[in-house]
C-alpha atoms as a PDB file:
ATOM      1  CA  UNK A   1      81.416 106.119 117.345  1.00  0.00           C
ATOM      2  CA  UNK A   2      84.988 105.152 118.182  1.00  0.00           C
ATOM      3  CA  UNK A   3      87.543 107.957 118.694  1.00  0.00           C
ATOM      4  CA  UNK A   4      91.489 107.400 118.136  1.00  0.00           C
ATOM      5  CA  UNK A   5      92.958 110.872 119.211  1.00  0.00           C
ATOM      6  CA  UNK A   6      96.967 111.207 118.287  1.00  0.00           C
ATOM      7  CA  UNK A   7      99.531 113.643 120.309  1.00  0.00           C
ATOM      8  CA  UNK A   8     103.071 113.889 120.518  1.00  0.00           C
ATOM      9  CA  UNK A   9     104.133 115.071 117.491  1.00  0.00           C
ATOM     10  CA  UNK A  10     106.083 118.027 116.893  1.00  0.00           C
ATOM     11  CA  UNK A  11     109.618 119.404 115.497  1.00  0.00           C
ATOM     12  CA  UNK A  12     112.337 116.958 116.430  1.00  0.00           C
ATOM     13  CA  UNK A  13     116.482 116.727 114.958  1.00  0.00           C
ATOM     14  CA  UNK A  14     118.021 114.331 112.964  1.00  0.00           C
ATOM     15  CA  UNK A  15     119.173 111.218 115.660  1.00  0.00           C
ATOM     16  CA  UNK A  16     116.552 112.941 118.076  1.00  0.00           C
ATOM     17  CA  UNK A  17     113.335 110.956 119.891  1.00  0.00           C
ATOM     18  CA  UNK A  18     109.939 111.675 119.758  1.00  0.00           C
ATOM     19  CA  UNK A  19     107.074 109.598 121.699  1.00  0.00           C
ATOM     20  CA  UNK A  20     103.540 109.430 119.807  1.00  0.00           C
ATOM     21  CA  UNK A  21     100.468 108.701 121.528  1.00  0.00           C
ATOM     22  CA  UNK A  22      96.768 107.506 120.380  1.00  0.00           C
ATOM     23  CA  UNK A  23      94.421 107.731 123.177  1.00  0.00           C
ATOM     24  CA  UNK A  24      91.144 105.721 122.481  1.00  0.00           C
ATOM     25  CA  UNK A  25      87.572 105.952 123.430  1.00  0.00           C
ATOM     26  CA  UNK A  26      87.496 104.484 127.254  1.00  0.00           C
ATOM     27  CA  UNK A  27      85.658 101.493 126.879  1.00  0.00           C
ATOM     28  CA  UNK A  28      86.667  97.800 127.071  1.00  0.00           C
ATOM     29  CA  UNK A  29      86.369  97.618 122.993  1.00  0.00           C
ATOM     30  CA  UNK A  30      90.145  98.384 123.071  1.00  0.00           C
ATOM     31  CA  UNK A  31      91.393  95.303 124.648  1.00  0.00           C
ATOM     32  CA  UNK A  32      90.136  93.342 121.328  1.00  0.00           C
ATOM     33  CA  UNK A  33      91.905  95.693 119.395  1.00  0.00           C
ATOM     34  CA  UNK A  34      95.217  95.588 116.957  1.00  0.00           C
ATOM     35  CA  UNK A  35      96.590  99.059 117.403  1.00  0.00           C
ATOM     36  CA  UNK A  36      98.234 100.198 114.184  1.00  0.00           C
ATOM     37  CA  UNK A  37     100.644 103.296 113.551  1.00  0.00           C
ATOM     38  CA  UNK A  38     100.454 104.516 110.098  1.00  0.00           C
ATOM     39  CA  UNK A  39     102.684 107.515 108.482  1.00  0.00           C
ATOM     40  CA  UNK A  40     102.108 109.992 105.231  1.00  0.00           C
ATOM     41  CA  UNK A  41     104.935 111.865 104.150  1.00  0.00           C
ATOM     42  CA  UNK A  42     104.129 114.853 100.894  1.00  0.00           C
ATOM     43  CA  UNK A  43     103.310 112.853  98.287  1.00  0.00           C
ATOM     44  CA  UNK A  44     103.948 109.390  98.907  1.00  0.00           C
ATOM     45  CA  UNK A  45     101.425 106.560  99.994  1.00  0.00           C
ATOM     46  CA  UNK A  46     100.451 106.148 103.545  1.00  0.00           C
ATOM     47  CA  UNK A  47     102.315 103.207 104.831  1.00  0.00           C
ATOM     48  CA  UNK A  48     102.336 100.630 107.909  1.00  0.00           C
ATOM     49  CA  UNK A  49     105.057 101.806 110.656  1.00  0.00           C
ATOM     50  CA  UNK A  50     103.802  99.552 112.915  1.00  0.00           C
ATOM     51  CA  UNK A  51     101.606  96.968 114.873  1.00  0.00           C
ATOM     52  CA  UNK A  52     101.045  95.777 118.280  1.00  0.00           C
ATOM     53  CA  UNK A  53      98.400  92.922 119.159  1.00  0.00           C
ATOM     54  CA  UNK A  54      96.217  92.522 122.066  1.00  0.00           C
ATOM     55  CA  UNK A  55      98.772  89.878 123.247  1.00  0.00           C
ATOM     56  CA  UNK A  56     101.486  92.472 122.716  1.00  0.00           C
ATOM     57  CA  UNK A  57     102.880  90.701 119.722  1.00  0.00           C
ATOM     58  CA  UNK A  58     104.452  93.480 117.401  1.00  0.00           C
ATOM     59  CA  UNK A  59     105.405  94.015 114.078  1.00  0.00           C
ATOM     60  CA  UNK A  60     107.538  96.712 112.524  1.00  0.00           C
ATOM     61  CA  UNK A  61     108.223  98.433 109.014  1.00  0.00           C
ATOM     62  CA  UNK A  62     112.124  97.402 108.288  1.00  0.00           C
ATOM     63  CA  UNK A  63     112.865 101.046 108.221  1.00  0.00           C
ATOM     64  CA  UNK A  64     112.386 101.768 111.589  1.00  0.00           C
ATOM     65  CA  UNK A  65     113.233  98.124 113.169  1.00  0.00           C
ATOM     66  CA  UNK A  66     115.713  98.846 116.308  1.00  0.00           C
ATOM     67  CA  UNK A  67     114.616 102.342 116.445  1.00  0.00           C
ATOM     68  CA  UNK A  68     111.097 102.528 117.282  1.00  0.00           C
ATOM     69  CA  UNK A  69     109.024 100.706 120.004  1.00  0.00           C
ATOM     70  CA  UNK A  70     105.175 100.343 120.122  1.00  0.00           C
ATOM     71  CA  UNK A  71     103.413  99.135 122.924  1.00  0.00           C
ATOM     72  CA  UNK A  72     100.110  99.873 124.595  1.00  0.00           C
ATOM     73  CA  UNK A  73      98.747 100.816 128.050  1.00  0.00           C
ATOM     74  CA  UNK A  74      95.197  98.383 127.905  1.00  0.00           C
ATOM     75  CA  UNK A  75      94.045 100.196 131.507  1.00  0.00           C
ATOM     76  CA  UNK A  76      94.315 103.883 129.615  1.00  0.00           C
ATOM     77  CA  UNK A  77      93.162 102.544 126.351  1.00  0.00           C
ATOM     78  CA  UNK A  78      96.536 103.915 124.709  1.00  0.00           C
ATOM     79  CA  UNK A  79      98.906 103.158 122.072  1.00  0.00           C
ATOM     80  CA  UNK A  80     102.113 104.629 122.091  1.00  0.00           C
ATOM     81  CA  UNK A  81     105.001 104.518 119.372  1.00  0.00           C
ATOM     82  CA  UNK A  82     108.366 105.767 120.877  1.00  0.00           C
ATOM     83  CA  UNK A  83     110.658 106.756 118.024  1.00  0.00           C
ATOM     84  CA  UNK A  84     114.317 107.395 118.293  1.00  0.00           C
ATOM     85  CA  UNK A  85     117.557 107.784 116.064  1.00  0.00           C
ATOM     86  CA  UNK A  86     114.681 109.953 113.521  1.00  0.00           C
ATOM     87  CA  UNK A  87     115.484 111.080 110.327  1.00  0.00           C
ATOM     88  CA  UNK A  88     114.243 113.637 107.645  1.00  0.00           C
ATOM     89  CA  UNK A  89     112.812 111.507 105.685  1.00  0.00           C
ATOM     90  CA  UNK A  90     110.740 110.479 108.482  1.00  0.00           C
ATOM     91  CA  UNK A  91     108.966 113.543 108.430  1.00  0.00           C
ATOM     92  CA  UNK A  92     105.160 112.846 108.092  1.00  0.00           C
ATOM     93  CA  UNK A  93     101.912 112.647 109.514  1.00  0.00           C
ATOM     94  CA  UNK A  94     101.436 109.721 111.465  1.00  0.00           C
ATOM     95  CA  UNK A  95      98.182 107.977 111.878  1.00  0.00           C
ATOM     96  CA  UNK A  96      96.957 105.840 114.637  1.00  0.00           C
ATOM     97  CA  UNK A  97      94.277 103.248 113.282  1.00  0.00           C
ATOM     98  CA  UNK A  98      92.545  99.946 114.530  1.00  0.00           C
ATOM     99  CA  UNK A  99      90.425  97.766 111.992  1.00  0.00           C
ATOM    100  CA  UNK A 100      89.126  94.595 111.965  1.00  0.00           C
ATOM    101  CA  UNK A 101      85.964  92.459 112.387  1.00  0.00           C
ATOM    102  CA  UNK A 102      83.319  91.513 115.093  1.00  0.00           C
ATOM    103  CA  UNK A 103      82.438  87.954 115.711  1.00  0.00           C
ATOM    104  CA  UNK A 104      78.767  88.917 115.256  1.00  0.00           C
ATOM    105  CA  UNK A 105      76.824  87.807 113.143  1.00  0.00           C
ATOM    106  CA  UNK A 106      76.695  88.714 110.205  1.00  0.00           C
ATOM    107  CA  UNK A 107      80.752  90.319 111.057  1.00  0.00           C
ATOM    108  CA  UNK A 108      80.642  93.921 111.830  1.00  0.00           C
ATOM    109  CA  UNK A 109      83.633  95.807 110.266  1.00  0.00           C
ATOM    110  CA  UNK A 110      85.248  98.751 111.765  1.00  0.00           C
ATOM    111  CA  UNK A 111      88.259 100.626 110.519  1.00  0.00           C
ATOM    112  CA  UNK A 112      89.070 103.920 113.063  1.00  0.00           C
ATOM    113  CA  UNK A 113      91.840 106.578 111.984  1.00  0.00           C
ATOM    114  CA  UNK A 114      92.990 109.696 114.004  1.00  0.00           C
ATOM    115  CA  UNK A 115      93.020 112.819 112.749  1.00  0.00           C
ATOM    116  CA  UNK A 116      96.558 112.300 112.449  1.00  0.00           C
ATOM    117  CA  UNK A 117      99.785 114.175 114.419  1.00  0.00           C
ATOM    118  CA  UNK A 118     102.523 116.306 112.625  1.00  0.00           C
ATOM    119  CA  UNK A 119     106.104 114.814 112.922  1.00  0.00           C
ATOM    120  CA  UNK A 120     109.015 117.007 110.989  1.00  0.00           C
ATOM    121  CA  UNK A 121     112.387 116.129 111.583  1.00  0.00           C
ATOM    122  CA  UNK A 122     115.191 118.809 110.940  1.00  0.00           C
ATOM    123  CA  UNK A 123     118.527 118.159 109.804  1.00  0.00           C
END
C-alpha cells in the first residue's frame, strides 16, 4: 500500500509563508505520478489547490495563482507546495493526493490521500 505523508503545516499570519510537504512511499511508482495538493476548510468542499505532472507541468486554483509554487523532488519522492502572501480564509487542511490509472491490463486504479496537515492563518 502506497503512503502520502503531509508536514509543514502549522499557525502562520496574514501575508506570511508556509512550505507543505508530502513525502511518498520510496519506490520508483512516484515518477509516474501527478502529485495533487488538495485543501478543506470547516464546512466547505474539498477543492483542487494544485497540480504538478511528472514532466513538471503545473496547474493552479486562480486563488492562489502568483502566490503559491508546487514542484517536486522525483529523487526523494516529494511534493512540495510553497505558499506565500496567505490569508484567513486559507485556513484548512490540506491534502496531498495522487490518482490515476495503470497501463495494465485490465487498468488498475489507485487514488492515495494523506492524512492531511493543519494550516490556520491568523489575522
Amino acid at each position: 500500500q502506497e503512503r502520502l505523508v503531509e508536514s509543514g503545516g502549522g499557525l502562520a499570519q496574514a501575508g506570511g509563508s508556509l512550505r507543505l510537504s508530502c513525502a511518498a512511499s520510496p519506490g520508483n511508482t512516484f515518477l509516474i505520478w501527478t502529485m495533487n495538493w488538495y485543501r478543506q476548510a470547516p464546512g466547505k468542499q474539498r477543492e483542487l489547490v494544485a497540480r504538478i505532472t511528472t514532466g513538471g507541468d503545473t496547474y493552479y486554483a486562480d486563488s492562489v495563482k502568483d502566490r503559491f509554487t508546487i514542484s517536486r523532488d522525483n529523487a526523494q519522492s516529494t511534493v512540495y507546495l510553497q505558499m506565500d502572501s496567505l490569508k484567513t480564509e486559507e485556513t484548512a487542511i490540506y491534502y496531498c493526493n495522487t490518482f490515476g490509472s495503470l497501463a495494465t491490463r485490465p487498468p488498475t486504479k489507485y487514488d492515495y490521500w494523506g492524512q492531511g496537515t493543519q494550516v490556520t492563518v491568523s489575522s
